[in-house]
Protein backbone atom coordinates (compact mmCIF):
# COMPACT_ATOMS: atom_id res chain seq x y z
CA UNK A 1 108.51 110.56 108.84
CA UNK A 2 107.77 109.01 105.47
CA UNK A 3 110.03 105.76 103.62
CA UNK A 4 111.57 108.25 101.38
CA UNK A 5 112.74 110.75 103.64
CA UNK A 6 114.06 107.75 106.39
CA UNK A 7 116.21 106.40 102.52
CA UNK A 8 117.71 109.66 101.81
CA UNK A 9 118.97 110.78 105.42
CA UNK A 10 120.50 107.36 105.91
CA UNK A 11 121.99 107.08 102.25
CA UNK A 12 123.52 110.62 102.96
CA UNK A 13 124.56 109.87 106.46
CA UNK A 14 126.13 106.42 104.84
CA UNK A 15 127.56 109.33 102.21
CA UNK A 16 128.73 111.64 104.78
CA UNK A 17 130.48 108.88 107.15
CA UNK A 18 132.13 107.65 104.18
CA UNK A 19 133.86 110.64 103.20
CA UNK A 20 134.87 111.33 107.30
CA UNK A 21 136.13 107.97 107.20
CA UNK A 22 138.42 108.71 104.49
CA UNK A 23 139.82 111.76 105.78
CA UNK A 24 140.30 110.28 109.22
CA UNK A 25 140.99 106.94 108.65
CA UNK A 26 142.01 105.32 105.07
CA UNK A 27 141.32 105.55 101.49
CA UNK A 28 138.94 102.45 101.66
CA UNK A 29 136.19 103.44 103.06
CA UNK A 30 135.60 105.73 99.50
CA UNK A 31 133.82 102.13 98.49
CA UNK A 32 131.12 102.76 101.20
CA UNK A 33 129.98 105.67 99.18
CA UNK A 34 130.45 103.70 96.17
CA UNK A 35 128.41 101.28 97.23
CA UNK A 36 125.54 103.57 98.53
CA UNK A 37 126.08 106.09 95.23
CA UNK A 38 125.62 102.46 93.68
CA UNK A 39 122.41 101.43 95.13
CA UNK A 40 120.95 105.25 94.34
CA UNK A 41 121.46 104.89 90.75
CA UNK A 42 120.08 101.59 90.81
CA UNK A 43 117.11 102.47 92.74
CA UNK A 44 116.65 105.26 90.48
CA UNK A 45 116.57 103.15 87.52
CA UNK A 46 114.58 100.24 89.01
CA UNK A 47 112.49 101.75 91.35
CA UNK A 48 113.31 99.01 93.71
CA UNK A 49 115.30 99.62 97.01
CA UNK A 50 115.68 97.00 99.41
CA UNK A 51 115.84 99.40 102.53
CA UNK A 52 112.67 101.13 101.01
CA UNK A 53 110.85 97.05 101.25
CA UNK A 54 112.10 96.83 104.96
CA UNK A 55 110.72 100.34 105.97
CA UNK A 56 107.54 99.10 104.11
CA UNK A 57 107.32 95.62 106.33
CA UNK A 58 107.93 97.65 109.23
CA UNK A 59 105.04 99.60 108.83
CA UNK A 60 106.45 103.23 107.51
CA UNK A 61 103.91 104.98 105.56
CA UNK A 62 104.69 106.31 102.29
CA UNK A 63 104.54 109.85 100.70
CA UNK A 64 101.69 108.46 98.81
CA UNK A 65 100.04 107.32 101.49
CA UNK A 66 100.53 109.98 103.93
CA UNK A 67 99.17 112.44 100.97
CA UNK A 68 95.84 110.25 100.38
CA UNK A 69 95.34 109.87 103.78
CA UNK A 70 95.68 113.97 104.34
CA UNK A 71 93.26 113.86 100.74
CA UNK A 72 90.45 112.06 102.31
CA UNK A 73 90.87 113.54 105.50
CA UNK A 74 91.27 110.70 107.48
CA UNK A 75 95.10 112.58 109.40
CA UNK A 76 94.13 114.22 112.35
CA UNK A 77 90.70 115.12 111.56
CA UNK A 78 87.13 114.01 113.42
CA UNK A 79 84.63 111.84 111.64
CA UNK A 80 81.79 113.89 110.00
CA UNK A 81 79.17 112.56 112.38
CA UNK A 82 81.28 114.21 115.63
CA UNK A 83 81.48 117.44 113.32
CA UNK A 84 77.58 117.50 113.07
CA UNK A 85 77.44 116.88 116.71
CA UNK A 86 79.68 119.36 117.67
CA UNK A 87 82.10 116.79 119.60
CA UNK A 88 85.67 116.28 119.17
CA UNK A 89 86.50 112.73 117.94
């Protein structure tokens, strides 16, 4: 699972919780998804997210970097020399 799929489940689970909360619970937990709505926008416009940089740190590849790695090849596939010698890498 890529960075930006991991963002969006948790910012709609965040989203979803929120709105349960609500119902269930009291009025004030509408700022949680005003707060995460918050960050969204300001990701959008900044292209900075601060759960995106932790993801990163921890090693969670990209959609960039899962679709170069699938473009060179380099996902799953065997080397070219254990393709010539009919092995299995």
């Amino acid at each position: 699972m890529t960075r930006e799929r991991i963002v969006r489940i948790v910012a709609g689970t965040f989203v979803l919780t929120s709105v349960i909360l609500t119902f269930a619970v009291s009025r004030w937990w509408l700022l949680l998804g005003l707060f995460v709505g918050t960050n969204l926008l300001q990701s959008g416009l900044t292209r900075w997210c601060l759960m995106d940089r932790i993801l990163c740190k921890a090693g969670v590849k990209s959609d960039a970097d899962v679709a170069l790695e699938k473009a060179r090849g380099e996902r799953g596939a065997p080397p070219e020399w254990a393709k010539a010698r009919g092995k299995a890498a």
